[in-house]
C-alpha atoms as a PDB file:
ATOM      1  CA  UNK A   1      -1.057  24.903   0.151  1.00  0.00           C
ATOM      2  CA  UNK A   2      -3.219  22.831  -2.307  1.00  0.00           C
ATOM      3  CA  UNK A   3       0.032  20.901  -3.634  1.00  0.00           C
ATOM      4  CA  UNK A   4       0.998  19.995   0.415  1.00  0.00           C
ATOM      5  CA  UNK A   5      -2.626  18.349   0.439  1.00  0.00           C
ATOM      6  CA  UNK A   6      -2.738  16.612  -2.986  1.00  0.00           C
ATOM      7  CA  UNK A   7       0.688  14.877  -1.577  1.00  0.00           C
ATOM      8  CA  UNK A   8      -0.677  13.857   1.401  1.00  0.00           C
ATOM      9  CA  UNK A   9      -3.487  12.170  -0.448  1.00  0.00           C
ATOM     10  CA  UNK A  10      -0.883  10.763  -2.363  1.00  0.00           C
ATOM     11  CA  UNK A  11       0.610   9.592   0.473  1.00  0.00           C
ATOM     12  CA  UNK A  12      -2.282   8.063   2.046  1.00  0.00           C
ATOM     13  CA  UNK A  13      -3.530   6.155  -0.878  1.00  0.00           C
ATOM     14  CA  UNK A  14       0.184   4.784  -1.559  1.00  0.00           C
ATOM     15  CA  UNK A  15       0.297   3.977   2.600  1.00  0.00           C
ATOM     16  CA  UNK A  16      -3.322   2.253   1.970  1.00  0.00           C
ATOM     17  CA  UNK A  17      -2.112   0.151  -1.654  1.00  0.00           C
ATOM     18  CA  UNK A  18       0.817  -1.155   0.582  1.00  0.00           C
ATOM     19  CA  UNK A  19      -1.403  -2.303   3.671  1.00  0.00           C
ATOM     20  CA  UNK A  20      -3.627  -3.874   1.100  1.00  0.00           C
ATOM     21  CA  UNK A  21      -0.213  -5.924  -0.123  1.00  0.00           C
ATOM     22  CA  UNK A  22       0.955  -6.716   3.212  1.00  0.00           C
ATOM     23  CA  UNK A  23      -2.602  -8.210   4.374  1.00  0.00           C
ATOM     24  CA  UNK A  24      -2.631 -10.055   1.631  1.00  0.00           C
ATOM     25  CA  UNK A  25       0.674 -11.835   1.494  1.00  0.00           C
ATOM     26  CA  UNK A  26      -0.140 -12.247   5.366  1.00  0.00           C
ATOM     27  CA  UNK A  27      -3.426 -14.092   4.361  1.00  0.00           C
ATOM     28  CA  UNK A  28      -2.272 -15.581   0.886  1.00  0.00           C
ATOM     29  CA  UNK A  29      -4.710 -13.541  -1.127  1.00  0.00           C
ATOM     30  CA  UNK A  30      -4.997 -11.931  -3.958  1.00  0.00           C
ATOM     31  CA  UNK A  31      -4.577  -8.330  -4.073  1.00  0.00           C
ATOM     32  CA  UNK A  32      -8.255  -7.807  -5.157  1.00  0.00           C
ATOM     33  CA  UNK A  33      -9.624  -9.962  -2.358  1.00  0.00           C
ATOM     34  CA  UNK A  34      -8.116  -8.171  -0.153  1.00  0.00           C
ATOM     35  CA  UNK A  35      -9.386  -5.338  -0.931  1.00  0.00           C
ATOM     36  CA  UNK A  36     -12.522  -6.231  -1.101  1.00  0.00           C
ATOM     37  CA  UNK A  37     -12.429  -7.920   1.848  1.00  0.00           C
ATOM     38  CA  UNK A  38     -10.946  -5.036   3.902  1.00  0.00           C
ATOM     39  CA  UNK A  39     -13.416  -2.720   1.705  1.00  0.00           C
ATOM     40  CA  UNK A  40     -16.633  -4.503   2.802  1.00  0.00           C
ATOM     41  CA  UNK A  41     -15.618  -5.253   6.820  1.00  0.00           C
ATOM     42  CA  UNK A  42     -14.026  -1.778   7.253  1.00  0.00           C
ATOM     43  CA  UNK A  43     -10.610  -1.784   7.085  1.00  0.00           C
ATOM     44  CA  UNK A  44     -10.076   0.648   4.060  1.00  0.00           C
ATOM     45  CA  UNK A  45     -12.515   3.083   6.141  1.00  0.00           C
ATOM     46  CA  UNK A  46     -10.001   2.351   8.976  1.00  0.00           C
ATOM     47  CA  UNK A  47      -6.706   3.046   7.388  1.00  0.00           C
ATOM     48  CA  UNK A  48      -8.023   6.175   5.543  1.00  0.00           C
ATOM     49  CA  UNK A  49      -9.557   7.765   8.549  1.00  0.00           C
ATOM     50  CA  UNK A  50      -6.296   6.917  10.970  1.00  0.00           C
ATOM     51  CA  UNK A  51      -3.721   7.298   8.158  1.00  0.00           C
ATOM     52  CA  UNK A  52      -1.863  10.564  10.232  1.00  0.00           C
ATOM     53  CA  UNK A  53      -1.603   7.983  13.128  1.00  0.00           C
ATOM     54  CA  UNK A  54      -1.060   4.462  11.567  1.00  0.00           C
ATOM     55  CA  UNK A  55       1.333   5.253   8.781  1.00  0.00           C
ATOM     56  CA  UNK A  56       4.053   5.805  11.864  1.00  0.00           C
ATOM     57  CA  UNK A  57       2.813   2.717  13.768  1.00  0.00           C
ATOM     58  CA  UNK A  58       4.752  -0.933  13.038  1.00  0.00           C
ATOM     59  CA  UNK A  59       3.008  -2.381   9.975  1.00  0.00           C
ATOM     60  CA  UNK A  60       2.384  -5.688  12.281  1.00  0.00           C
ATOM     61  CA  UNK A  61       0.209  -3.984  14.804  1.00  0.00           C
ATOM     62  CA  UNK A  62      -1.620  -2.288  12.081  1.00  0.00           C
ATOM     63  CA  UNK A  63      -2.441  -5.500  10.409  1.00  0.00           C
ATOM     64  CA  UNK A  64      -3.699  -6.667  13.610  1.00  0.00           C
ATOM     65  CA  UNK A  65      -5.593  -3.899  14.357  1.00  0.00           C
ATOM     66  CA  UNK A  66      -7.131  -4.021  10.214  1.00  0.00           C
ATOM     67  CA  UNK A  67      -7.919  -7.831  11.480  1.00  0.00           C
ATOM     68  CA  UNK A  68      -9.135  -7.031  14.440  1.00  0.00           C
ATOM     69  CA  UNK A  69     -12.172  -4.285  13.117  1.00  0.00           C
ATOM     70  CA  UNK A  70     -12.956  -6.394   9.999  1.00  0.00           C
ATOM     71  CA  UNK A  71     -13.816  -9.309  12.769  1.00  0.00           C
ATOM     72  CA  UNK A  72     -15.850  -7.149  14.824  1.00  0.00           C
ATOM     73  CA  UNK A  73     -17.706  -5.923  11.660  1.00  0.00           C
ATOM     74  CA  UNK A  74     -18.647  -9.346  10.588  1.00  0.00           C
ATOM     75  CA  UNK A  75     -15.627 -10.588   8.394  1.00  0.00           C
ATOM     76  CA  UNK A  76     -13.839 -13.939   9.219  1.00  0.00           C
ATOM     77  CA  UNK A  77     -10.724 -14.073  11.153  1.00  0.00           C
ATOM     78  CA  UNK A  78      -8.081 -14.619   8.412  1.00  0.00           C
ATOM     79  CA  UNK A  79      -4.567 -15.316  10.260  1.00  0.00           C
ATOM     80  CA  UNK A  80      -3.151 -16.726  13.235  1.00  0.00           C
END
């Protein structure tokens, strides 16, 4: 039982790394400002809390919906 839930950390933390990438070749930033951006305007908090939902959901709509609560928490709107 403890192995099952040390993969699906795994899993979660490799889903989150790759959101990270794909916002920021969407937004032509760096990896790390990425992060940090998505750290500090809740997007991280986001992905991690919906992983079981948005890891099956089109990567697109996810980065929209990342966009979309980093805006509403203060962060700049990024993309078009």
């Amino acid at each position: 039982m403890e192995s099952k839930t040390l993969d699906m950390a795994k899993d979660a933390v490799d889903y989150i790394a790759f959101m990270i990438n794909e916002f920021s070749l969407k937004n032509h930033l760096s990896m790390k400002q990425s992060f940090n951006y998505l750290y500090r305007y809740g997007g991280i908090e986001f992905l991690y809390e919906f992983y079981d939902v948005e890891h099956c959901e089109n990567p697109n709509l996810t980065l929209k919906a990342i966009q979309d609560i980093c805006t509403r928490n203060g962060g700049i709107f990024l993309y078009q």
